[in-house]
N, C-alpha and C. Protein backbone atom coordinates (compact mmCIF):
# COMPACT_ATOMS: atom_id res chain seq x y z
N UNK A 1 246.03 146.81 156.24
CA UNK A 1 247.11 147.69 156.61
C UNK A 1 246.58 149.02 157.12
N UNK A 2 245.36 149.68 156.39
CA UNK A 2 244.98 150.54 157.06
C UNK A 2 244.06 150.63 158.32
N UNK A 3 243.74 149.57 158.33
CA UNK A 3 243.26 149.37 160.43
C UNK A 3 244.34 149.39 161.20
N UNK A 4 245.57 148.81 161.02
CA UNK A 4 246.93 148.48 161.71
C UNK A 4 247.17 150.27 162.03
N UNK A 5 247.23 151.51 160.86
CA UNK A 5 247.92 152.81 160.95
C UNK A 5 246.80 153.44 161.74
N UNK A 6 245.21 152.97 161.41
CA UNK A 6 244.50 153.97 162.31
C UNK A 6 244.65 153.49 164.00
N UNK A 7 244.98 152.23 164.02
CA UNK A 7 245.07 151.79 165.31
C UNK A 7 246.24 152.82 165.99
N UNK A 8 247.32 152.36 165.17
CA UNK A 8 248.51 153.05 165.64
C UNK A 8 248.22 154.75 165.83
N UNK A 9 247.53 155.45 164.84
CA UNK A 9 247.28 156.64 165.30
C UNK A 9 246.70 157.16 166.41
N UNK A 10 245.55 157.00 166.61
CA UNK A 10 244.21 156.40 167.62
C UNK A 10 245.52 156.02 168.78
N UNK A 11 246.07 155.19 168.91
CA UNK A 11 246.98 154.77 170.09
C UNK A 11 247.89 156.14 170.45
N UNK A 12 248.18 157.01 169.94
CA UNK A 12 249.13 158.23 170.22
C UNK A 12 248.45 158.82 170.35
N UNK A 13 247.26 159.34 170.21
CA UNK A 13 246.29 160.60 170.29
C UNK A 13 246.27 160.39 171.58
N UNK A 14 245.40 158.88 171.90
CA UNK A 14 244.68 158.89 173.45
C UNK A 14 245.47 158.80 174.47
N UNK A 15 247.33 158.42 173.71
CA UNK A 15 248.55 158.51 175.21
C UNK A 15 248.67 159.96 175.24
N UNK A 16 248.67 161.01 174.05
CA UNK A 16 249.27 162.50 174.17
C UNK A 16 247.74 162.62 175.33
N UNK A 17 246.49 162.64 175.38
CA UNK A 17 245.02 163.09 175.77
C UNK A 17 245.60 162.49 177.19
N UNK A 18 246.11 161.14 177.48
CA UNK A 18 246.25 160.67 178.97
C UNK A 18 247.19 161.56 179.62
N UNK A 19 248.50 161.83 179.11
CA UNK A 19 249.50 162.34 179.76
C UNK A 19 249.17 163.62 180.09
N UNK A 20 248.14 164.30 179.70
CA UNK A 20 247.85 166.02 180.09
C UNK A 20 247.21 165.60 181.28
N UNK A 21 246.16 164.25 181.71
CA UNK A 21 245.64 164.32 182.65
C UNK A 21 245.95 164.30 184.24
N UNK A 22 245.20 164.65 185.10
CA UNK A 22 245.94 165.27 186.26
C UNK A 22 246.26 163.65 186.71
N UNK A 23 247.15 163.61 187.77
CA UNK A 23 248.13 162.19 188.68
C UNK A 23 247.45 161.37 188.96
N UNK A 24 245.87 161.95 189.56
CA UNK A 24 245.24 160.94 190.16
C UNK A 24 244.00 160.19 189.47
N UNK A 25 243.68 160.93 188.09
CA UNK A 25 243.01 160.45 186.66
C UNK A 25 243.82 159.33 186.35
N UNK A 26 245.20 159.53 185.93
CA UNK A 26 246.31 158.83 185.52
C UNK A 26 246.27 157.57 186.48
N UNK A 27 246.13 157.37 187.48
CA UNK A 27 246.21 156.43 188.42
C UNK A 27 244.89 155.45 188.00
N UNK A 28 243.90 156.28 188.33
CA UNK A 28 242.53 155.47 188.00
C UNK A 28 242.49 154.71 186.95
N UNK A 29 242.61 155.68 185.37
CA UNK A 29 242.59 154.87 184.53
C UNK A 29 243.72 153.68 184.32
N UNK A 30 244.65 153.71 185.06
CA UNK A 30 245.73 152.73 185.08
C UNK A 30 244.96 151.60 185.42
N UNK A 31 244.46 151.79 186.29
CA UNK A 31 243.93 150.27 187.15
C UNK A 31 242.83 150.14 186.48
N UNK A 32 242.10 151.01 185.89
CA UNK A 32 241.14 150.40 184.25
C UNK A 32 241.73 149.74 183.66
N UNK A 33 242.66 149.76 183.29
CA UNK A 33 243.28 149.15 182.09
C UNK A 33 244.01 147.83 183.22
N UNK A 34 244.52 148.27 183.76
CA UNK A 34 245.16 146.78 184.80
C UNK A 34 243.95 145.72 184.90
N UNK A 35 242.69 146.08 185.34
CA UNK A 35 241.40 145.19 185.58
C UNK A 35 241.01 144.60 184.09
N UNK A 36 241.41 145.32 182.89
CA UNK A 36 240.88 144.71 181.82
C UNK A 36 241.66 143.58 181.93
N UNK A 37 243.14 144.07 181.54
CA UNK A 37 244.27 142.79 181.25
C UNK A 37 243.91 141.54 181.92
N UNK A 38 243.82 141.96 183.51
CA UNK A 38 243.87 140.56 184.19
C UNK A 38 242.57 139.90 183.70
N UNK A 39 241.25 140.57 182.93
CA UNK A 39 240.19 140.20 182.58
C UNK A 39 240.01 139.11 181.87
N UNK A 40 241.11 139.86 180.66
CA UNK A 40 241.28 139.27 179.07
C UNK A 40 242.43 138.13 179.58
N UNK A 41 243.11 137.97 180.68
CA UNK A 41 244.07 136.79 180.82
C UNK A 41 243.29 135.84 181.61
N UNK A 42 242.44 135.76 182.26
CA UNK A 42 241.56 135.04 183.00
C UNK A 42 240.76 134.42 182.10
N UNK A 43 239.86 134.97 181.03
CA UNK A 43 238.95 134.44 180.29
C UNK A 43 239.86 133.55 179.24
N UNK A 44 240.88 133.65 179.31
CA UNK A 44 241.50 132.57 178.14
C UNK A 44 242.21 131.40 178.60
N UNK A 45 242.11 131.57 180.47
CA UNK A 45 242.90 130.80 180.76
C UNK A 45 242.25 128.77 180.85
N UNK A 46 243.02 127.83 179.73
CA UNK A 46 242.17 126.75 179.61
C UNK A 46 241.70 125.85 180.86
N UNK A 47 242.57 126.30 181.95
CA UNK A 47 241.73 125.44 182.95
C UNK A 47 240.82 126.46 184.00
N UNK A 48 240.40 127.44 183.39
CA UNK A 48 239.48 128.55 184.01
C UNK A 48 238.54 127.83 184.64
N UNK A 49 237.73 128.09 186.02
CA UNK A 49 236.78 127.05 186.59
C UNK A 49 235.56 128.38 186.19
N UNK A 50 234.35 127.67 185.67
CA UNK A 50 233.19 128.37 185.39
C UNK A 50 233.17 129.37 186.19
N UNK A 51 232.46 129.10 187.52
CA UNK A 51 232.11 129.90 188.41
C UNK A 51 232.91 131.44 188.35
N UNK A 52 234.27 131.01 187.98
CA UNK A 52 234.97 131.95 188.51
C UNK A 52 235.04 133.05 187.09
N UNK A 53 234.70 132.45 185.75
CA UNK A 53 234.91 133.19 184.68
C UNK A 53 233.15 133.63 185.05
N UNK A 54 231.89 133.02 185.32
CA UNK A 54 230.85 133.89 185.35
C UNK A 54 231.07 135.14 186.69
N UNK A 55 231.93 135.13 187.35
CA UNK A 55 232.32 136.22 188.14
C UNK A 55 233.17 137.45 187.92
N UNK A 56 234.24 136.60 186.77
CA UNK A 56 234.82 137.95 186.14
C UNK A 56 233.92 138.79 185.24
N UNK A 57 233.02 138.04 184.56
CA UNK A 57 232.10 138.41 183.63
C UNK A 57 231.13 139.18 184.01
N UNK A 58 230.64 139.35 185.69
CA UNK A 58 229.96 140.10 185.75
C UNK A 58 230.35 141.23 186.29
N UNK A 59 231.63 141.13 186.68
CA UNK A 59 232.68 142.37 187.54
C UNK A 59 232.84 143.36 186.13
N UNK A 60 233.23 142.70 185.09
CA UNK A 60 233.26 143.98 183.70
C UNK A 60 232.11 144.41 183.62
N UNK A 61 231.21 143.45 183.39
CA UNK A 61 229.86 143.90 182.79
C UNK A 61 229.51 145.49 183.46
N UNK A 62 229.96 144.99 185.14
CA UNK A 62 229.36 146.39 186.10
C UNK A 62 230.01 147.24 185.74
N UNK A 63 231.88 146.54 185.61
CA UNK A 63 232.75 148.44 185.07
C UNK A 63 232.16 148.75 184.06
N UNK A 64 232.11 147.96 182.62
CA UNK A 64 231.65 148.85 181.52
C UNK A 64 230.21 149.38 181.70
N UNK A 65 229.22 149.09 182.33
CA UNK A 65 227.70 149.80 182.68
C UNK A 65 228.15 151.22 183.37
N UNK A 66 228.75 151.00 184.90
CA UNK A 66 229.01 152.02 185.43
C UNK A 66 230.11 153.41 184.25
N UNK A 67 230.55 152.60 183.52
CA UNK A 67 231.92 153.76 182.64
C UNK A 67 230.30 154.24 181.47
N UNK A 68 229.98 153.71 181.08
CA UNK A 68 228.91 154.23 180.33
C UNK A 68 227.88 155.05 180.64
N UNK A 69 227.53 154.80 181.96
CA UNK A 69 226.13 155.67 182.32
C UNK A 69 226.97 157.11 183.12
N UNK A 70 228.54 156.44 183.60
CA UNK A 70 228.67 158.03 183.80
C UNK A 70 229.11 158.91 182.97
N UNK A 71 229.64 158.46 181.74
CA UNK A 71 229.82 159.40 180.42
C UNK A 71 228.37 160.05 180.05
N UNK A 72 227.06 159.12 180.38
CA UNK A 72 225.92 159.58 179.88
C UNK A 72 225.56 160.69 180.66
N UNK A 73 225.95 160.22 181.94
CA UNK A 73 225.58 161.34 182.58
C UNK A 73 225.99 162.65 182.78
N UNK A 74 227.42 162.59 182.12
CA UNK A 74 228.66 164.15 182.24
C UNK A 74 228.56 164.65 180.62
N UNK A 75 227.48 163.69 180.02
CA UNK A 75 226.62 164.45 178.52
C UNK A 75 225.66 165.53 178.48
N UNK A 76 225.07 165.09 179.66
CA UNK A 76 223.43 165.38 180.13
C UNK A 76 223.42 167.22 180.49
N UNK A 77 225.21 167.09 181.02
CA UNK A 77 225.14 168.55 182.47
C UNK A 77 225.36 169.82 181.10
């Protein structure tokens, strides 16, 4: 029960933190989150053809590398 309330908390912090951000942040991260979904609905889908799930798999791999090294890098400045 208490993973369920920190989730739920954690979930209002980071919508109040999104909504201050400027229109075109708001946009971007939208389609972050749009590219996950269709991610997480693709990889479960049972007649998924390989090829095509080792292609989604490497399309995240690059967003989450690229989302990581540029946080590392806006650490660095």
């Amino acid at each position: 029960m208490d993973i369920i309330k920190l989730g739920l908390v954690a979930g209002e912090v980071l919508s109040k933190a999104l909504d201050q951000l400027p229109t075109h942040d708001q946009r971007q991260l939208n389609e972050f989150f749009k590219f996950l979904d269709k991610y997480h609905e693709e990889i479960r889908r049972k007649d998924a053809d390989f090829d095509d799930l080792l292609a989604w798999h490497s399309r995240h791999k690059l967003l989450l590398d690229t989302v990581i090294a540029e946080i590392a890098r806006t650490r660095k400045k």
